[in-house]
N, C-alpha and C. Protein backbone atom coordinates (compact mmCIF):
# COMPACT_ATOMS: atom_id res chain seq x y z
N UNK A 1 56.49 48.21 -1.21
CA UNK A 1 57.60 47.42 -0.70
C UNK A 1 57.13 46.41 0.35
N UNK A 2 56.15 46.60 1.05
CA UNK A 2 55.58 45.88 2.07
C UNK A 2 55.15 44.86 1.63
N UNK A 3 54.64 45.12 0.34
CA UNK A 3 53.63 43.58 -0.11
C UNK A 3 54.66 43.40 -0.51
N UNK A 4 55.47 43.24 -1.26
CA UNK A 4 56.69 42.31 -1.36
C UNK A 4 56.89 41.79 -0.56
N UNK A 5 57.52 41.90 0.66
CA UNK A 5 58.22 41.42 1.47
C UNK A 5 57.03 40.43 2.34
N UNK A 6 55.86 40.48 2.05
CA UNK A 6 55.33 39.80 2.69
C UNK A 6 54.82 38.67 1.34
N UNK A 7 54.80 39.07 0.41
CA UNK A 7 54.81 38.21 -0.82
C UNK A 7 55.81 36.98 -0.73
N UNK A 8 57.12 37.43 -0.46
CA UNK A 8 57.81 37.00 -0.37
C UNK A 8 58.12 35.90 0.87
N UNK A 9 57.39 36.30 1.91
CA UNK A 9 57.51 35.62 2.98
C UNK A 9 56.61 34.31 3.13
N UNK A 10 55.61 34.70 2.11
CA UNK A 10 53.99 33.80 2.36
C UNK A 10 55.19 32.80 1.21
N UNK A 11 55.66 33.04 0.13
CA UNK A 11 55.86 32.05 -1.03
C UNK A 11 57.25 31.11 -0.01
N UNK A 12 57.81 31.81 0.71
CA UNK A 12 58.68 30.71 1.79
C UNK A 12 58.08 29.47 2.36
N UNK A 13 57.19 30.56 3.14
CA UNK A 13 56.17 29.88 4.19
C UNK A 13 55.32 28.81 3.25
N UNK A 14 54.94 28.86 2.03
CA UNK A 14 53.91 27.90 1.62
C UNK A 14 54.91 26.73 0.72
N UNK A 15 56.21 27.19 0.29
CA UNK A 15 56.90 26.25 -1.04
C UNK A 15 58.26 25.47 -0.09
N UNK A 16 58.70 26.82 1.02
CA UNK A 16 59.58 26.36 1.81
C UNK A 16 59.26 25.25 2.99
N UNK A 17 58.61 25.69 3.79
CA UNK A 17 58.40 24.66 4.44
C UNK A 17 58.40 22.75 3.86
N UNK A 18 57.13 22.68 3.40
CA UNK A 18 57.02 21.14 2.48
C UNK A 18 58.09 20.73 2.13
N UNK A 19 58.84 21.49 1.52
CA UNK A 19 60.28 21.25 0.64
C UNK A 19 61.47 20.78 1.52
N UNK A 20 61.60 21.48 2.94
CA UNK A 20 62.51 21.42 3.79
C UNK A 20 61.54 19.93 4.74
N UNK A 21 60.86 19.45 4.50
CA UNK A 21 60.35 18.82 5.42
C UNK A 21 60.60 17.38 4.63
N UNK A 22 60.21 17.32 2.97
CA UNK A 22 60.41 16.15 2.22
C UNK A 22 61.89 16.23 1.91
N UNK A 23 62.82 16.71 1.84
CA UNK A 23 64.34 16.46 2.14
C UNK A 23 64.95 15.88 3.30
N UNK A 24 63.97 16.69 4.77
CA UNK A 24 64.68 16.03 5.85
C UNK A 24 64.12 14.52 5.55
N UNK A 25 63.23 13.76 4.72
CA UNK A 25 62.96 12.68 5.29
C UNK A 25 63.40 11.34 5.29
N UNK A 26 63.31 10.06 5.25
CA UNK A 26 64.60 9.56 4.15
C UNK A 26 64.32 8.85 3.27
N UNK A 27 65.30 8.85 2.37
CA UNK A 27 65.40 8.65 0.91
C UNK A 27 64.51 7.42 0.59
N UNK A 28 64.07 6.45 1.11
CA UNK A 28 62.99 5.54 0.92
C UNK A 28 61.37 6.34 0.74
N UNK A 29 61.37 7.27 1.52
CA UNK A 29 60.19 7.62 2.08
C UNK A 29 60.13 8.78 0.92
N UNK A 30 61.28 9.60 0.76
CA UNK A 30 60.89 10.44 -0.27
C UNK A 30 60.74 9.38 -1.45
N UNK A 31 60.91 8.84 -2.05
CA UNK A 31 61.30 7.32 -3.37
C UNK A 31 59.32 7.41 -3.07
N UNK A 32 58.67 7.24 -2.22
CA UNK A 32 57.52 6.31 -2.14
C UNK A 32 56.20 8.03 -2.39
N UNK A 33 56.87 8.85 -1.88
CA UNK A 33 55.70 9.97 -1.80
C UNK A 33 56.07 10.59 -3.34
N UNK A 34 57.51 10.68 -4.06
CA UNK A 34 57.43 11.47 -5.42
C UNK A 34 56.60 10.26 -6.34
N UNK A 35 55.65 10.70 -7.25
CA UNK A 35 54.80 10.51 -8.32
C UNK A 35 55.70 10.48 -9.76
N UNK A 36 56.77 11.37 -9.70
CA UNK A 36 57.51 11.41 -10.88
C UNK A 36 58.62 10.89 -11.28
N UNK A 37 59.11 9.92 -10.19
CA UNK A 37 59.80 8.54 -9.78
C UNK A 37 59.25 7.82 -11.33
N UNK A 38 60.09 7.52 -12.14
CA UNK A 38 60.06 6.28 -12.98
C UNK A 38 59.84 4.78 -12.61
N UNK A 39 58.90 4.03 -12.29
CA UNK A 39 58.94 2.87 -12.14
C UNK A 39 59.38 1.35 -13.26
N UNK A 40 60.17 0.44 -12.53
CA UNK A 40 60.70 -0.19 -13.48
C UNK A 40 60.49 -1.66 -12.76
N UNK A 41 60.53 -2.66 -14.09
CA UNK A 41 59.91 -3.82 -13.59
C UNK A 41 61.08 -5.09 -13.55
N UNK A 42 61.35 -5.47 -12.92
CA UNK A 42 62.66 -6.57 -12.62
C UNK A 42 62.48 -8.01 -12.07
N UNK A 43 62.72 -9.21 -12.32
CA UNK A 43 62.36 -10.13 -12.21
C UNK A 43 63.30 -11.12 -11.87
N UNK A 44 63.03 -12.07 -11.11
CA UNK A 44 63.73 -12.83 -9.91
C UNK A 44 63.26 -14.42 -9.83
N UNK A 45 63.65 -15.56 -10.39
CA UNK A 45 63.41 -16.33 -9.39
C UNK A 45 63.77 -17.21 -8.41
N UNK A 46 63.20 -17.27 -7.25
CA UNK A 46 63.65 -17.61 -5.97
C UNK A 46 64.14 -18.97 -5.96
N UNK A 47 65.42 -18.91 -5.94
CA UNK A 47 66.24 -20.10 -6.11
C UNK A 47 66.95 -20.63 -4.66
N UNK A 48 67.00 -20.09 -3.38
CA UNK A 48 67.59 -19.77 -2.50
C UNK A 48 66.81 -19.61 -1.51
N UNK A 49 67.19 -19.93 -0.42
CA UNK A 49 66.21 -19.24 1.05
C UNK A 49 67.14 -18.06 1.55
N UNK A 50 65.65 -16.78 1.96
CA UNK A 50 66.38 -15.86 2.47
C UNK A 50 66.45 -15.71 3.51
N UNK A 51 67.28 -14.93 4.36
CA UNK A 51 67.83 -14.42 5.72
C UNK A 51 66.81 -13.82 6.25
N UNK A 52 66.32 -14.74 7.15
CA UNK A 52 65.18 -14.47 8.31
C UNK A 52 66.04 -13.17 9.09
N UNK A 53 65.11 -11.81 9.18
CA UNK A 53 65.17 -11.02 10.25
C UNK A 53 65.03 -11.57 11.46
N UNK A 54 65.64 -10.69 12.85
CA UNK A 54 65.30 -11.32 13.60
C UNK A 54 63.88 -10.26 14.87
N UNK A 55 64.32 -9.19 14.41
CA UNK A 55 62.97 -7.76 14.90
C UNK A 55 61.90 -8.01 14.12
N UNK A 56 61.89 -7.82 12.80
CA UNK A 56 60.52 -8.17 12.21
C UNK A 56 59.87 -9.40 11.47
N UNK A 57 60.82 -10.05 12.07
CA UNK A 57 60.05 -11.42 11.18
C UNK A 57 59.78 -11.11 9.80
N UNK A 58 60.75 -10.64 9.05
CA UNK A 58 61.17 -10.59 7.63
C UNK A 58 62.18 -11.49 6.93
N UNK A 59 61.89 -11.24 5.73
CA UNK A 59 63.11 -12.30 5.04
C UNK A 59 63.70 -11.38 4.23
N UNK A 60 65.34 -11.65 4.21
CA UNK A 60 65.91 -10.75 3.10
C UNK A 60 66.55 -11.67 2.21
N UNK A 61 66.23 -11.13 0.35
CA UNK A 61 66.61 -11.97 -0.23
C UNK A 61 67.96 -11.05 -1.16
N UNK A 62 68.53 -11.80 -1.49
CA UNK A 62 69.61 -10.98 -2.47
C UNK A 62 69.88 -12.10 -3.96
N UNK A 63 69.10 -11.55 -4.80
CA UNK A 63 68.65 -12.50 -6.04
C UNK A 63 69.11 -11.98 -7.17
N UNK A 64 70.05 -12.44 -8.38
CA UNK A 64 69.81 -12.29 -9.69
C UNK A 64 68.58 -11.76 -10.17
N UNK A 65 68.78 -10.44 -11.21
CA UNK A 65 67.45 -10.02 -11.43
C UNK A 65 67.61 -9.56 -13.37
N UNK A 66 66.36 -9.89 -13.87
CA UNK A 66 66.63 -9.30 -15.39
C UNK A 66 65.50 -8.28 -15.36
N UNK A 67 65.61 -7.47 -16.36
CA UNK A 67 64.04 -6.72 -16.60
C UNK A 67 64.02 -6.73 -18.20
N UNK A 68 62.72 -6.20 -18.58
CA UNK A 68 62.51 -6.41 -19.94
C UNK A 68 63.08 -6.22 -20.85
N UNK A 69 64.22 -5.21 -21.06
CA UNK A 69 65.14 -5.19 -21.83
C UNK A 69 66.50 -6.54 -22.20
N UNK A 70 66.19 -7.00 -21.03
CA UNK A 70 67.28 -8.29 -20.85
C UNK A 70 68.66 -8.04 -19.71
N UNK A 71 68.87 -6.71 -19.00
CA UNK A 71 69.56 -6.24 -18.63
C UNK A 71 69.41 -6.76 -17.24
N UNK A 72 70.71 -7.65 -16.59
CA UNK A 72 70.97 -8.14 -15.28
C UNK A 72 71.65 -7.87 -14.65
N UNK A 73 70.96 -7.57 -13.52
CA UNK A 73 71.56 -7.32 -11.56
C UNK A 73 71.51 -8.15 -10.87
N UNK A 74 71.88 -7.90 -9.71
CA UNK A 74 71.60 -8.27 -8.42
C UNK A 74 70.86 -7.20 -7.80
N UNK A 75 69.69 -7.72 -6.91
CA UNK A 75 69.00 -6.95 -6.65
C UNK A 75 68.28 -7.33 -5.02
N UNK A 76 68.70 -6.79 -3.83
CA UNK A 76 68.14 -7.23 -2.88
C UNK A 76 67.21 -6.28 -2.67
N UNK A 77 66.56 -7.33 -1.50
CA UNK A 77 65.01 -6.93 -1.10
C UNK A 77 64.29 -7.74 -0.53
N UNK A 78 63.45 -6.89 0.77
CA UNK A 78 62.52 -7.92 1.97
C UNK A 78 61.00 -8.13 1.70
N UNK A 79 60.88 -9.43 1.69
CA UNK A 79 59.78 -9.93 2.06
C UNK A 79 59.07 -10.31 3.24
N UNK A 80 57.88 -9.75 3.27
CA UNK A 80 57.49 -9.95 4.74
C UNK A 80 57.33 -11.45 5.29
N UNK A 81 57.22 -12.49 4.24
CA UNK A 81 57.48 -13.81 4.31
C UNK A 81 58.16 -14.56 3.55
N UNK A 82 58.48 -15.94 4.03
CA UNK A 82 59.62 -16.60 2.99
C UNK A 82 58.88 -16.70 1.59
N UNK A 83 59.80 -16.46 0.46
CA UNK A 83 58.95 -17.07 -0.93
C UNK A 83 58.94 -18.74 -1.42
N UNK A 84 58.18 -18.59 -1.65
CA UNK A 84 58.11 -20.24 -2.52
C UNK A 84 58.97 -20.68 -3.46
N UNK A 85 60.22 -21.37 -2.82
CA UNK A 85 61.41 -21.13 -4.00
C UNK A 85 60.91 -22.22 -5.32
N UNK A 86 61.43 -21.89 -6.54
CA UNK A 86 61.30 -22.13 -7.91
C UNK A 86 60.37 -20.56 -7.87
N UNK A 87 59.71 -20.00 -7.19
CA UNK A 87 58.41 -19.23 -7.39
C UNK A 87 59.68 -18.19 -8.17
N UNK A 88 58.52 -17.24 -9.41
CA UNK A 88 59.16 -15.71 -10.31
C UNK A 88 58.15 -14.75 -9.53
N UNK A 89 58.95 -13.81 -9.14
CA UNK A 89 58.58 -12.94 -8.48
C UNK A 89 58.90 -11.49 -9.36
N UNK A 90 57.67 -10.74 -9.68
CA UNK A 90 58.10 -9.22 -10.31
C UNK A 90 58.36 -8.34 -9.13
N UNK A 91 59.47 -7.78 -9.43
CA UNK A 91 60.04 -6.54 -8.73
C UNK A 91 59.35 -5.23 -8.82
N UNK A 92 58.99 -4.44 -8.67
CA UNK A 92 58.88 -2.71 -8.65
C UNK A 92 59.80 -1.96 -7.72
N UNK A 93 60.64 -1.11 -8.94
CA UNK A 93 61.66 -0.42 -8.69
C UNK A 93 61.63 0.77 -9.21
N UNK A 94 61.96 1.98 -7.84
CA UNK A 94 61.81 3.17 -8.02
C UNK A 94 63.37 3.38 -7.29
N UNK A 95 63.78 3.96 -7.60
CA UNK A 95 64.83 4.64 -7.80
C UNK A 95 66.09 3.87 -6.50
N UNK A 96 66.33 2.69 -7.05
CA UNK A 96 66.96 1.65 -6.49
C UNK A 96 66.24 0.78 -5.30
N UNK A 97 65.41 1.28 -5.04
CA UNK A 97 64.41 1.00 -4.17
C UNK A 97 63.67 -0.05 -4.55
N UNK A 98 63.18 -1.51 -3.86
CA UNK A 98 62.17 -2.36 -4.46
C UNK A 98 61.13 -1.80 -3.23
N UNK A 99 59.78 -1.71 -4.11
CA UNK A 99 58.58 -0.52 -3.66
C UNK A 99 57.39 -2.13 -3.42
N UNK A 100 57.40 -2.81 -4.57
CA UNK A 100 56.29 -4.00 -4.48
C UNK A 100 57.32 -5.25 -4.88
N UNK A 101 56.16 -6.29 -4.58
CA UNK A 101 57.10 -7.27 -5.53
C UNK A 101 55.50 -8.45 -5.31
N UNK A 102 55.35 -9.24 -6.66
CA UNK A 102 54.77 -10.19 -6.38
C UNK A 102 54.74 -11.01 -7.46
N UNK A 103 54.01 -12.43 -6.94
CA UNK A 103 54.92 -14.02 -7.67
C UNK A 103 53.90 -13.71 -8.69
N UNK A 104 54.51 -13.92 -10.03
CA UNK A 104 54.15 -14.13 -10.95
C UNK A 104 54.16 -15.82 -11.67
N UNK A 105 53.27 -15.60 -12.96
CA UNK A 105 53.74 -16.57 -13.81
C UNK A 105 54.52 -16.95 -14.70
N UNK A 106 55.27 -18.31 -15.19
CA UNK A 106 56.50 -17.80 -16.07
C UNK A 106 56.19 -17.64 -17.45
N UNK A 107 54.65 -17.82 -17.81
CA UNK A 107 54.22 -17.22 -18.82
C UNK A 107 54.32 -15.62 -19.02
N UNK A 108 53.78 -15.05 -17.64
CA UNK A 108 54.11 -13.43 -17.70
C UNK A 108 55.25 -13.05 -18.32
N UNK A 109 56.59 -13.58 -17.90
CA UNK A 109 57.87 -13.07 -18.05
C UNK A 109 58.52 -12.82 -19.03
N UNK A 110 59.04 -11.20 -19.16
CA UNK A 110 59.86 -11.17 -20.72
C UNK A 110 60.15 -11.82 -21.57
């Protein structure tokens, strides 16, 4: 009965902890550490200037987006600098989350 209960305590201690620690964290941060996150590719181009932050010297853009299927959103998301408008920019999207993004060519594009 003893090793049970200490069986039991070690499988807390080793599965519980991690588990209770990547829940408290937030939902961006868990999006960036799970591996089994589906990534999806979405595409934008910068037609517009975006909304300069004013703490980090970021830009936020909120852009029309298609992905390879042909299927369109709106899709915001910060850049750490302004984009080069006419510029196509690919998205990476994990679970509403844009994770990367960078200017492509419009040869690349779906």
């Amino acid at each position: 009965m003893r090793k049970v209960i200490i069986f039991i305590l070690v499988t807390l201690f080793v599965v519980g902890i991690p588990m209770g620690i990547y829940f408290s964290l937030p939902e961006m941060t868990q999006t960036n550490l799970n591996p089994f996150i589906e990534e999806e590719y979405w595409y934008v181009q910068v037609d517009e200037e975006g909304i300069i932050g004013q703490e980090r010297k970021s830009v936020n853009y909120e852009l029309p987006a298609v992905n390879e299927e042909g299927e369109q959103k709106d899709i915001e998301f910060t850049a750490l600098s302004e984009l080069r408008e006419g510029a196509y920019i690919q998205l990476t999207v994990e679970n509403e989350f844009v994770t990367t993004y960078e200017e492509v060519d419009e040869d690349d594009l779906p």
